[in-house]
Protein backbone atom coordinates (compact mmCIF):
# COMPACT_ATOMS: atom_id res chain seq x y z
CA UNK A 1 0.00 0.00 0.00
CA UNK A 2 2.34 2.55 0.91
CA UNK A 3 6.20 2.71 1.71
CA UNK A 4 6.54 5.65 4.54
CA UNK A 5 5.41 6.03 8.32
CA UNK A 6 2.94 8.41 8.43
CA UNK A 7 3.00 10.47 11.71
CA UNK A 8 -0.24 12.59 13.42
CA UNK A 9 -0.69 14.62 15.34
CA UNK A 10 -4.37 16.71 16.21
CA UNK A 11 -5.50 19.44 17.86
CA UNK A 12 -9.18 20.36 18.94
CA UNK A 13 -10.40 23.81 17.11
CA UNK A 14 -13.22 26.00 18.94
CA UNK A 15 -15.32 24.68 15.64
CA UNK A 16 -15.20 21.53 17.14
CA UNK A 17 -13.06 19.55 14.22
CA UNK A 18 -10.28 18.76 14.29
CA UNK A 19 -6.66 19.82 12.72
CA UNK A 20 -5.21 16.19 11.57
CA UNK A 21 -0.96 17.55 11.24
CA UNK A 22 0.97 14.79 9.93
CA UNK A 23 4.21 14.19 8.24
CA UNK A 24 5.76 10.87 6.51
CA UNK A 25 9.30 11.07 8.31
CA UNK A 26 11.39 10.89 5.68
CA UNK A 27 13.86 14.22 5.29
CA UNK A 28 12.91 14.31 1.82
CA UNK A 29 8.84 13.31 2.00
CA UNK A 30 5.90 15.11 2.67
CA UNK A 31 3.92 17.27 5.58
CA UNK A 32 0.66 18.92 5.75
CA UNK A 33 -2.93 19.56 7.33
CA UNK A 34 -6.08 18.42 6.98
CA UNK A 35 -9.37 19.26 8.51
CA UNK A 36 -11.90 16.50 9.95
CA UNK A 37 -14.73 16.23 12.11
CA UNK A 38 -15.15 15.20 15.29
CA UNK A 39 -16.84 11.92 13.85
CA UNK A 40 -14.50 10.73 11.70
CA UNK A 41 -12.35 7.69 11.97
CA UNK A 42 -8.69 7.23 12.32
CA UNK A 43 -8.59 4.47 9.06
CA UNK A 44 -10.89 7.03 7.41
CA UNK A 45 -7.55 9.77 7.72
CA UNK A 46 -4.81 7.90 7.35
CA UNK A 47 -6.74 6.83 4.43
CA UNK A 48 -7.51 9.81 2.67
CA UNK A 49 -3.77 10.50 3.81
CA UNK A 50 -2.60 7.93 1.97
CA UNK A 51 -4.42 8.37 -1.65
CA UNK A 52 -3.19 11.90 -1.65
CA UNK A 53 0.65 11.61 -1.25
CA UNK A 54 0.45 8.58 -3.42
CA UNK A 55 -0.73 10.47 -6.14
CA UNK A 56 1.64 12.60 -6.21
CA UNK A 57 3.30 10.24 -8.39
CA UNK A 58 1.35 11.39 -11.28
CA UNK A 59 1.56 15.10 -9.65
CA UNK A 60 0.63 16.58 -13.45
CA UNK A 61 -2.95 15.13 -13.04
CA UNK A 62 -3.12 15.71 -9.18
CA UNK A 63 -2.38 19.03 -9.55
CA UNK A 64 -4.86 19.78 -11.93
CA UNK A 65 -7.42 16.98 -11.35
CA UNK A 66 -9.90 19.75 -11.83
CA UNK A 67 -9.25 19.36 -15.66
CA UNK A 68 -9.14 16.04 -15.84
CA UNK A 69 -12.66 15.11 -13.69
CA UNK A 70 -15.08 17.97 -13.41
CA UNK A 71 -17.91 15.97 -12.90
CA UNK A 72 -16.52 13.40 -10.98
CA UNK A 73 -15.15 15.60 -7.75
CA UNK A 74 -16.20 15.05 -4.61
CA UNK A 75 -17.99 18.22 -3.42
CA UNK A 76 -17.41 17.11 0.60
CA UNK A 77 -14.03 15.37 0.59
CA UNK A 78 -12.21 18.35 2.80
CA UNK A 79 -9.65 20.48 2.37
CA UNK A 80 -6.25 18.93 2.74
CA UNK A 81 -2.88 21.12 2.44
CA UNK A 82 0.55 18.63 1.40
CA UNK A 83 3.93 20.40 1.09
CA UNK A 84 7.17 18.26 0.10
CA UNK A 85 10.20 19.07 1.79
């Protein structure tokens, strides 16, 4: 499935959710921030997580995905920030 440790770490907002901060470890791999609600399940994150730094391995179509599937984007999937080191 995937080939890094994935560290989080949250914190509680006054909105309720929570900020999911999480890193893969390596010096040269990825960190970021996502938000999720209070509901939402640990396999659910690391999940989501997961599909999103994988696919950076085609990052031409993940970084413009909205060209390449207009009608087939997920209106509620979150906002999710990933910066490479």
């Amino acid at each position: 499935m995937c080939d890094f440790k994935l560290k989080l770490e949250t914190k509680r907002l006054q909105s309720g959710r929570f900020q999911v901060n999480f890193s893969t470890g390596l010096t040269d791999g990825y960190y970021g921030y996502l938000l999720a609600e209070p509901q939402t399940a640990v396999s659910d994150i690391i999940s989501k997580i997961n599909r999103h730094i994988t696919a950076f391995d085609n990052s031409e179509r993940y970084l413009q995905r909205n060209l390449f599937s207009l009608g087939n984007r997920q209106v509620n999937s979150g906002r999710i920030l990933i910066f490479k080191r």
